[in-house]
N, C-alpha and C. Protein backbone atom coordinates (compact mmCIF):
# COMPACT_ATOMS: atom_id res chain seq x y z
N UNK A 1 14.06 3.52 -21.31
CA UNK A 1 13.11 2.42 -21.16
C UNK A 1 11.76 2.90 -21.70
N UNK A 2 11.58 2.19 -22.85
CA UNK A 2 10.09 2.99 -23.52
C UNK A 2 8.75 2.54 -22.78
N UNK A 3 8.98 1.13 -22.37
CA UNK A 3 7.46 0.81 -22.01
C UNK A 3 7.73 0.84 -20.41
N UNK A 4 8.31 1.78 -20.12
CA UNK A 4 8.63 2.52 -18.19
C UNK A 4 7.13 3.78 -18.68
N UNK A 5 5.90 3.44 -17.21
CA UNK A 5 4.87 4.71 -17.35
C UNK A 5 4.80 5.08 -16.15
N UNK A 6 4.09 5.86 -15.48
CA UNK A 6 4.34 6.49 -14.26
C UNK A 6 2.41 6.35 -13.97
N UNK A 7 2.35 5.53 -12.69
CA UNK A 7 0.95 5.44 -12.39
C UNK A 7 0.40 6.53 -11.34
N UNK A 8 -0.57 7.33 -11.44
CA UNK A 8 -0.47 8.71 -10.65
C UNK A 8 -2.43 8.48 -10.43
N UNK A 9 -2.60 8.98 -9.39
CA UNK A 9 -4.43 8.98 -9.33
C UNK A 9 -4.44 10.03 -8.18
N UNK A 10 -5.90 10.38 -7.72
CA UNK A 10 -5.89 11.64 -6.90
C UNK A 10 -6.83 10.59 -5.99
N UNK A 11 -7.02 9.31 -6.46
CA UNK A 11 -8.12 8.41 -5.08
C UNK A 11 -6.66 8.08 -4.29
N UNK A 12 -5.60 8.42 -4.57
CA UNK A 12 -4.78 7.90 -3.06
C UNK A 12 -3.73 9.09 -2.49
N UNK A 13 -3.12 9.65 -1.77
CA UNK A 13 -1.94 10.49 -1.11
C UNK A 13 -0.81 10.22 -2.26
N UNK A 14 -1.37 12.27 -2.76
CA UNK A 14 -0.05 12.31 -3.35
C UNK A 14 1.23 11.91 -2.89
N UNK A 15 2.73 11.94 -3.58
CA UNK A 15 3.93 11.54 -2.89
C UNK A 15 4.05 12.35 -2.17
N UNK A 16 4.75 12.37 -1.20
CA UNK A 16 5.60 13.36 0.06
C UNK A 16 6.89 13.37 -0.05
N UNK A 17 7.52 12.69 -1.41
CA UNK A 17 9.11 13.17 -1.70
C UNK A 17 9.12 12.78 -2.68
N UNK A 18 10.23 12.21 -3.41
CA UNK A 18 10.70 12.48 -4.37
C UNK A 18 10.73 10.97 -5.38
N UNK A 19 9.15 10.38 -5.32
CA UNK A 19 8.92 9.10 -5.88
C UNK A 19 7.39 9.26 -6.40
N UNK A 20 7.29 8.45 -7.16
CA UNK A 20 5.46 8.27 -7.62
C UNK A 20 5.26 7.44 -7.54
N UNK A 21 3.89 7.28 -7.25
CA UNK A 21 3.00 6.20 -6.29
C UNK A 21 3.21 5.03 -6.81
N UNK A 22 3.31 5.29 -7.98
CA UNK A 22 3.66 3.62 -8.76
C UNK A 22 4.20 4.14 -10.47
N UNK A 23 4.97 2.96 -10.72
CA UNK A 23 5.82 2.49 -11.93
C UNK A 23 5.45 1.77 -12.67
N UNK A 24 5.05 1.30 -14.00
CA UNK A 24 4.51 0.65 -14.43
C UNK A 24 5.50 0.40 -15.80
N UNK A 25 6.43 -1.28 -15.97
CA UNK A 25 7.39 -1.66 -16.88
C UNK A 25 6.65 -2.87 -17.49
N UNK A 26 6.42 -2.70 -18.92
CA UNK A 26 5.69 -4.12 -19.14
C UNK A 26 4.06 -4.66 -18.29
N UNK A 27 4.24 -5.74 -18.23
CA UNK A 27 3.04 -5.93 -17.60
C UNK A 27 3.09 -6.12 -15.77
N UNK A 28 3.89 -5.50 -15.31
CA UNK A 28 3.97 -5.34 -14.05
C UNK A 28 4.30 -4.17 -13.38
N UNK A 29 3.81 -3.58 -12.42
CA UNK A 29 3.50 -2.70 -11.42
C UNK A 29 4.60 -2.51 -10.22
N UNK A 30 4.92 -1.52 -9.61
CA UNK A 30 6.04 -1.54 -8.96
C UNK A 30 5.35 -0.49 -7.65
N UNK A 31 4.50 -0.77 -6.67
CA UNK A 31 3.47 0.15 -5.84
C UNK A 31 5.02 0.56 -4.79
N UNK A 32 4.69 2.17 -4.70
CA UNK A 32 5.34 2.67 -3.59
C UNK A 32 4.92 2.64 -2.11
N UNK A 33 5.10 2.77 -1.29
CA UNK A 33 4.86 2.44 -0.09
C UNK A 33 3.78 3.44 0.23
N UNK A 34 2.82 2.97 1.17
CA UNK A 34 1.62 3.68 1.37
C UNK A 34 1.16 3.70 2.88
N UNK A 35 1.29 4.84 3.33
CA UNK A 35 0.97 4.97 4.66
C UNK A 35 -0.34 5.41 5.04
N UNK A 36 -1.13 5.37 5.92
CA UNK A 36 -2.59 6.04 5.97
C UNK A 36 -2.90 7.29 5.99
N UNK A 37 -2.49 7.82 5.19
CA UNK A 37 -2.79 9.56 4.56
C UNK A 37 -4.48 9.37 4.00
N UNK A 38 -4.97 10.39 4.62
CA UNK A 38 -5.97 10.56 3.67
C UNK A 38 -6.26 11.55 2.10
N UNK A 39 -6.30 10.54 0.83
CA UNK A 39 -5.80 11.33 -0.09
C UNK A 39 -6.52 12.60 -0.25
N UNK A 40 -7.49 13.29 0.43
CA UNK A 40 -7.94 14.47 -0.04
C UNK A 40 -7.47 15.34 1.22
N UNK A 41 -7.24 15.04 2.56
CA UNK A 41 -6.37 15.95 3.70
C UNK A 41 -5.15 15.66 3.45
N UNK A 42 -4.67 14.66 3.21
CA UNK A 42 -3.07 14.42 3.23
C UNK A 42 -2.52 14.46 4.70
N UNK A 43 -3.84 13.87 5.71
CA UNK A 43 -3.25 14.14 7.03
C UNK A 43 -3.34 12.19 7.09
N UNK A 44 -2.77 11.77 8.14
CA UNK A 44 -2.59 10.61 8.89
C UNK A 44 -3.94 10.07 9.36
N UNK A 45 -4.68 9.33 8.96
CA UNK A 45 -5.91 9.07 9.56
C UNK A 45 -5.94 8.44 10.98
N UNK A 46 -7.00 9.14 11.66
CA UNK A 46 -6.96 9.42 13.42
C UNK A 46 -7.82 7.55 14.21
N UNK A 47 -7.39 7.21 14.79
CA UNK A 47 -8.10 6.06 15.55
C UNK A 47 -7.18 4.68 15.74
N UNK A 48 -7.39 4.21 16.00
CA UNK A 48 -6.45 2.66 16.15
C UNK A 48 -5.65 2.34 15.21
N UNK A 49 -4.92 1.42 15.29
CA UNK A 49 -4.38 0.82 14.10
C UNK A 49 -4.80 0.21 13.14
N UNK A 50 -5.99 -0.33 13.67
CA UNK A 50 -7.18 -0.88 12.12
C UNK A 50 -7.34 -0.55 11.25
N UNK A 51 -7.79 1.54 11.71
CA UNK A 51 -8.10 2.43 10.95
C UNK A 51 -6.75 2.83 9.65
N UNK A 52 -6.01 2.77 10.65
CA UNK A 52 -4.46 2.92 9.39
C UNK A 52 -4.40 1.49 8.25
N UNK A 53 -4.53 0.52 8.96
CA UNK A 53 -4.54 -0.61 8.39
C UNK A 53 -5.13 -0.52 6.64
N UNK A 54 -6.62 -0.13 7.47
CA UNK A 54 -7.84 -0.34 6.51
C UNK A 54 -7.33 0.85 5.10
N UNK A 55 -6.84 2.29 6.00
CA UNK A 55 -6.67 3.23 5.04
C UNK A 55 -5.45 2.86 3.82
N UNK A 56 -4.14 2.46 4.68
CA UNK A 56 -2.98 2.14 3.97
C UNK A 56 -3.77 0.96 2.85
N UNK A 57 -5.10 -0.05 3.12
CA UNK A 57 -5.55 -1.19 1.84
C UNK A 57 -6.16 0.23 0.83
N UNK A 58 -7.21 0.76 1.29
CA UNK A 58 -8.12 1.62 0.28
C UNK A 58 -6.79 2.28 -0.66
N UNK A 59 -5.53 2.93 -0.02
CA UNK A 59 -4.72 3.82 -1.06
C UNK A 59 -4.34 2.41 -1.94
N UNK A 60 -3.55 1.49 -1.37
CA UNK A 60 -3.16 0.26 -2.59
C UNK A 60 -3.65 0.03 -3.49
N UNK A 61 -5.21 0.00 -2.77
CA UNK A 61 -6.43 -0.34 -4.02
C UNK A 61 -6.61 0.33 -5.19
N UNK A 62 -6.59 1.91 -4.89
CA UNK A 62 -6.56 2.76 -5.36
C UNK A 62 -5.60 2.93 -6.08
N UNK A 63 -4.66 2.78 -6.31
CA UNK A 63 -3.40 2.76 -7.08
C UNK A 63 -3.33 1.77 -7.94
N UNK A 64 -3.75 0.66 -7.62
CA UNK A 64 -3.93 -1.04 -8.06
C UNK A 64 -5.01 -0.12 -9.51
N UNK A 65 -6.35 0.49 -9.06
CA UNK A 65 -6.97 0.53 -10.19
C UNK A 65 -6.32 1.43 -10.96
N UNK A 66 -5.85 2.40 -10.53
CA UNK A 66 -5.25 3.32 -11.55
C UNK A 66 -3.99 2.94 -12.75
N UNK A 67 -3.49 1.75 -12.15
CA UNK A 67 -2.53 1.00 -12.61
C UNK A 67 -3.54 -0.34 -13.95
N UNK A 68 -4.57 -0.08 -13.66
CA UNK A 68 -5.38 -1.41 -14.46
C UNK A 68 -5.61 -2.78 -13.78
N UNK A 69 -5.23 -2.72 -12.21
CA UNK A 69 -5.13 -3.91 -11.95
C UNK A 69 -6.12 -3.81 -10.71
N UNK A 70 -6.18 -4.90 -9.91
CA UNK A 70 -6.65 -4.73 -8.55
C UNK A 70 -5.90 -4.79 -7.65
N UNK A 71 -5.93 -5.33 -5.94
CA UNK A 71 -5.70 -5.80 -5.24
C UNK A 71 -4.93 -7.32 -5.18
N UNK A 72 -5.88 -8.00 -5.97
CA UNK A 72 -6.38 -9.51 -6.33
C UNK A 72 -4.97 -9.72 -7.37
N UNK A 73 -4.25 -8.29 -7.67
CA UNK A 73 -2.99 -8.55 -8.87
C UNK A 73 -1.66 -8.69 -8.08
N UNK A 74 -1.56 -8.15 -6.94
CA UNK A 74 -0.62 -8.30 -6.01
C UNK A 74 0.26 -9.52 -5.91
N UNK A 75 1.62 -9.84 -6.33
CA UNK A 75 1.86 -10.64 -6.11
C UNK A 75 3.25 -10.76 -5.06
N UNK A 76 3.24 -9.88 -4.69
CA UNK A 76 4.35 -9.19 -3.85
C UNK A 76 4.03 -8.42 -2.78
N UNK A 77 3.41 -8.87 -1.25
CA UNK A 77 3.14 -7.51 -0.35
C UNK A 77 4.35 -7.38 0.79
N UNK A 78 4.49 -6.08 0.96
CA UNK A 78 5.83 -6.16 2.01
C UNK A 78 4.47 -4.95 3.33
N UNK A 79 5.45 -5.51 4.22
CA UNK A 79 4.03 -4.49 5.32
C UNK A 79 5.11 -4.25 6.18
N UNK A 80 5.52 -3.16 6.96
CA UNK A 80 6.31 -2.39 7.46
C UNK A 80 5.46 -2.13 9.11
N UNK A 81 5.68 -2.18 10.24
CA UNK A 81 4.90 -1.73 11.53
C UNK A 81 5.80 -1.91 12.27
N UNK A 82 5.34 -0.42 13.37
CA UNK A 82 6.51 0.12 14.04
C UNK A 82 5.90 -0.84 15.87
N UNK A 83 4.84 -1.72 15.33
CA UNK A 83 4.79 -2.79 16.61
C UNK A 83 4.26 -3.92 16.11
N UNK A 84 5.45 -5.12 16.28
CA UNK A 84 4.80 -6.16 15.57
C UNK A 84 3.63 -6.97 16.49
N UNK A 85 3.54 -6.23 17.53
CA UNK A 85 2.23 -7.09 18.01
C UNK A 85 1.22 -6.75 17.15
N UNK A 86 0.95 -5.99 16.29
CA UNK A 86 -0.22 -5.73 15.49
C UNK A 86 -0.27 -6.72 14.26
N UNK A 87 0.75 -7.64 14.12
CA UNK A 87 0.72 -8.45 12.91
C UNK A 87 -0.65 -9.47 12.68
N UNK A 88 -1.38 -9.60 13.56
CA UNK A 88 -2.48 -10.48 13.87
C UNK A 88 -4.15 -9.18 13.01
N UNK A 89 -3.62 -8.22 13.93
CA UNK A 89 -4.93 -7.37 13.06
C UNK A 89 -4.25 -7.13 11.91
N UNK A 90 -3.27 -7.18 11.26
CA UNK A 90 -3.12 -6.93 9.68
C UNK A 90 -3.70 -8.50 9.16
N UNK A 91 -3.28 -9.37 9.52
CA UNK A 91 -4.22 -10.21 9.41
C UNK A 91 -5.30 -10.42 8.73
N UNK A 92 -6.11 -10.09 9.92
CA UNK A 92 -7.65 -10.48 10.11
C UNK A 92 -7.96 -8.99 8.82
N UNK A 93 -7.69 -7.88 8.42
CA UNK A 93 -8.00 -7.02 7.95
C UNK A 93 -7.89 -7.26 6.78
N UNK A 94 -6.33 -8.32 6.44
CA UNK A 94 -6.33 -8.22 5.08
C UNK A 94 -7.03 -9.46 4.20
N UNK A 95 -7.53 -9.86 5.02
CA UNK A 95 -8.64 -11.03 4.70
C UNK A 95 -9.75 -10.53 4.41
N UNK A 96 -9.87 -9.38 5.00
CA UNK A 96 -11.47 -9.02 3.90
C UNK A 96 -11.01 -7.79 2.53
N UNK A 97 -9.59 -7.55 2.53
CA UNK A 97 -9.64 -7.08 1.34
C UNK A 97 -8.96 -7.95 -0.25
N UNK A 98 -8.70 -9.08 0.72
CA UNK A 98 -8.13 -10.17 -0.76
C UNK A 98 -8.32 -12.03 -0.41
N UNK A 99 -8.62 -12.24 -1.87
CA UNK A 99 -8.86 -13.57 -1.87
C UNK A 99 -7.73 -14.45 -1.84
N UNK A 100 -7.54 -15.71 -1.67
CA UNK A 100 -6.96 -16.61 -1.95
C UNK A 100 -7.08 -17.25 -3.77
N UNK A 101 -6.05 -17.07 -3.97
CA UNK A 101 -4.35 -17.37 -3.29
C UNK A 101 -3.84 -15.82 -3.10
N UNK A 102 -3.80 -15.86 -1.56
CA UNK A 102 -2.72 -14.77 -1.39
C UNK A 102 -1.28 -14.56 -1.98
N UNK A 103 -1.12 -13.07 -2.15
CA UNK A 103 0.28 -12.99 -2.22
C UNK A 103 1.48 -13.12 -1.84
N UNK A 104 2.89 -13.37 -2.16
CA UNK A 104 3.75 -13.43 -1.00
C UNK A 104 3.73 -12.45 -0.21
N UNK A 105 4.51 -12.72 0.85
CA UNK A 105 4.18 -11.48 1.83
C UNK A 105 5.34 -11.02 2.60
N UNK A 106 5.99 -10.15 3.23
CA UNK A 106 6.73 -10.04 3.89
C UNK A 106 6.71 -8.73 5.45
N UNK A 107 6.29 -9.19 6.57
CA UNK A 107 6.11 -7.98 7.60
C UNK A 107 7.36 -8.34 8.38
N UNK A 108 7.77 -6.36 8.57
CA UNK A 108 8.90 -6.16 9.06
C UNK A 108 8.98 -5.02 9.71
N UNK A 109 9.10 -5.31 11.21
CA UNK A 109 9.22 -4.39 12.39
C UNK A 109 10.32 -3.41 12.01
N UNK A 110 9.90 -1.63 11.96
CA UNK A 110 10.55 -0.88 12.00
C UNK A 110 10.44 -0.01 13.12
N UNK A 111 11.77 0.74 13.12
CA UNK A 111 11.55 1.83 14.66
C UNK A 111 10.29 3.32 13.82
N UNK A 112 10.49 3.02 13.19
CA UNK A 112 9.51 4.74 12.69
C UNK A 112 9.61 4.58 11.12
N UNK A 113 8.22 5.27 11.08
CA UNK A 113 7.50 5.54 9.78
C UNK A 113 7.34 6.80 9.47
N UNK A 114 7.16 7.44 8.23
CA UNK A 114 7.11 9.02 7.94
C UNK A 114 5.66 9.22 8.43
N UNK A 115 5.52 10.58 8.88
CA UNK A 115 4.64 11.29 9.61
C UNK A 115 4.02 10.49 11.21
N UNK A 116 4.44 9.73 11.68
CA UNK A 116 4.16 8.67 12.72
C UNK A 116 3.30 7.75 12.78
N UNK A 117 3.63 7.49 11.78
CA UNK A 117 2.38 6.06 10.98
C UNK A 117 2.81 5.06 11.50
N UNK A 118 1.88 4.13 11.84
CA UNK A 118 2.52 2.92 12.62
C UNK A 118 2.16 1.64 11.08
N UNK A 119 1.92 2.20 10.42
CA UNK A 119 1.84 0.70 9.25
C UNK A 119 2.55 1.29 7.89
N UNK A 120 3.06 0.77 6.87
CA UNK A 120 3.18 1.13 5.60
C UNK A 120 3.26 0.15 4.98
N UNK A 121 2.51 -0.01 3.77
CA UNK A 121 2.76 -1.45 2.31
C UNK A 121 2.95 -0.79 1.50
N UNK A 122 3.76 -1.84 0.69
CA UNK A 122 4.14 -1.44 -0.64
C UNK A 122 4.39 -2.80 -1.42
N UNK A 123 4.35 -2.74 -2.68
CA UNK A 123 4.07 -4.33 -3.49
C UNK A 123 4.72 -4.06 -5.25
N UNK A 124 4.08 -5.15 -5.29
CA UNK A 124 4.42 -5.60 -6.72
C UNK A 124 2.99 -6.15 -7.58
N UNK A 125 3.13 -5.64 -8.54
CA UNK A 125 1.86 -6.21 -9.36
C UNK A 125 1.93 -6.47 -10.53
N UNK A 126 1.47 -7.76 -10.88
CA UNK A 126 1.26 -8.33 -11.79
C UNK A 126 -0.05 -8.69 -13.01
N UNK A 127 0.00 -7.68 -14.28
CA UNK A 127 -1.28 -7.24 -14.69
C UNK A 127 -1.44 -8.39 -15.61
């Protein structure tokens, strides 16, 4: 696949196995799942779930630009949380990082996340 590129940046958490942060075929984006690592500790960022929230948007973002696109290119978000009572603050959070027309969306209660992250997204983008 010639126009297959591999999207890589140091503004978000390197991989932790055996994938890169994002794919890039044609004019669309293929974002790997992003948990609240902080990309220069590579540790789990410490405080509520907001705080993961907010961190898991900044890495997307971050990947989004490295990819050429934004946030605002998303046309695919899937959101992963290991308590769906928190679906209300993903919410309210992801309203201040994107405009309308939102993307499709899909949140889906899991028992566990790598390193004990209670959120992870991952998407699709369209440049």
């Amino acid at each position: 696949m010639s126009n297959k590129s591999i999207i890589q940046t140091d503004n978000a958490p390197k991989a932790i196995g055996t994938y890169s942060q994002a794919v890039k075929v044609g004019n669309t984006v293929y974002l790997s799942g992003q948990i609240a690592l902080d990309p220069e500790s590579m540790e789990l960022v410490g405080g509520d779930i907001s705080q993961q929230i907010k961190q898991v948007f900044e890495n997307l973002k971050a990947v989004c630009e490295a990819s050429g696109g934004t946030l605002q290119n998303i046309v695919k978000l899937n959101i992963f949380l290991t308590d769906l009572g928190n679906f209300a603050t993903v919410n309210e959070i992801m309203a201040t990082y994107f405009e309308q027309p939102y993307p499709a969306r899909a949140a889906v209660g899991v028992a566990a996340l790598p390193k004990g992250a209670e959120v992870e997204m991952d998407g699709v983008l369209a440049l």
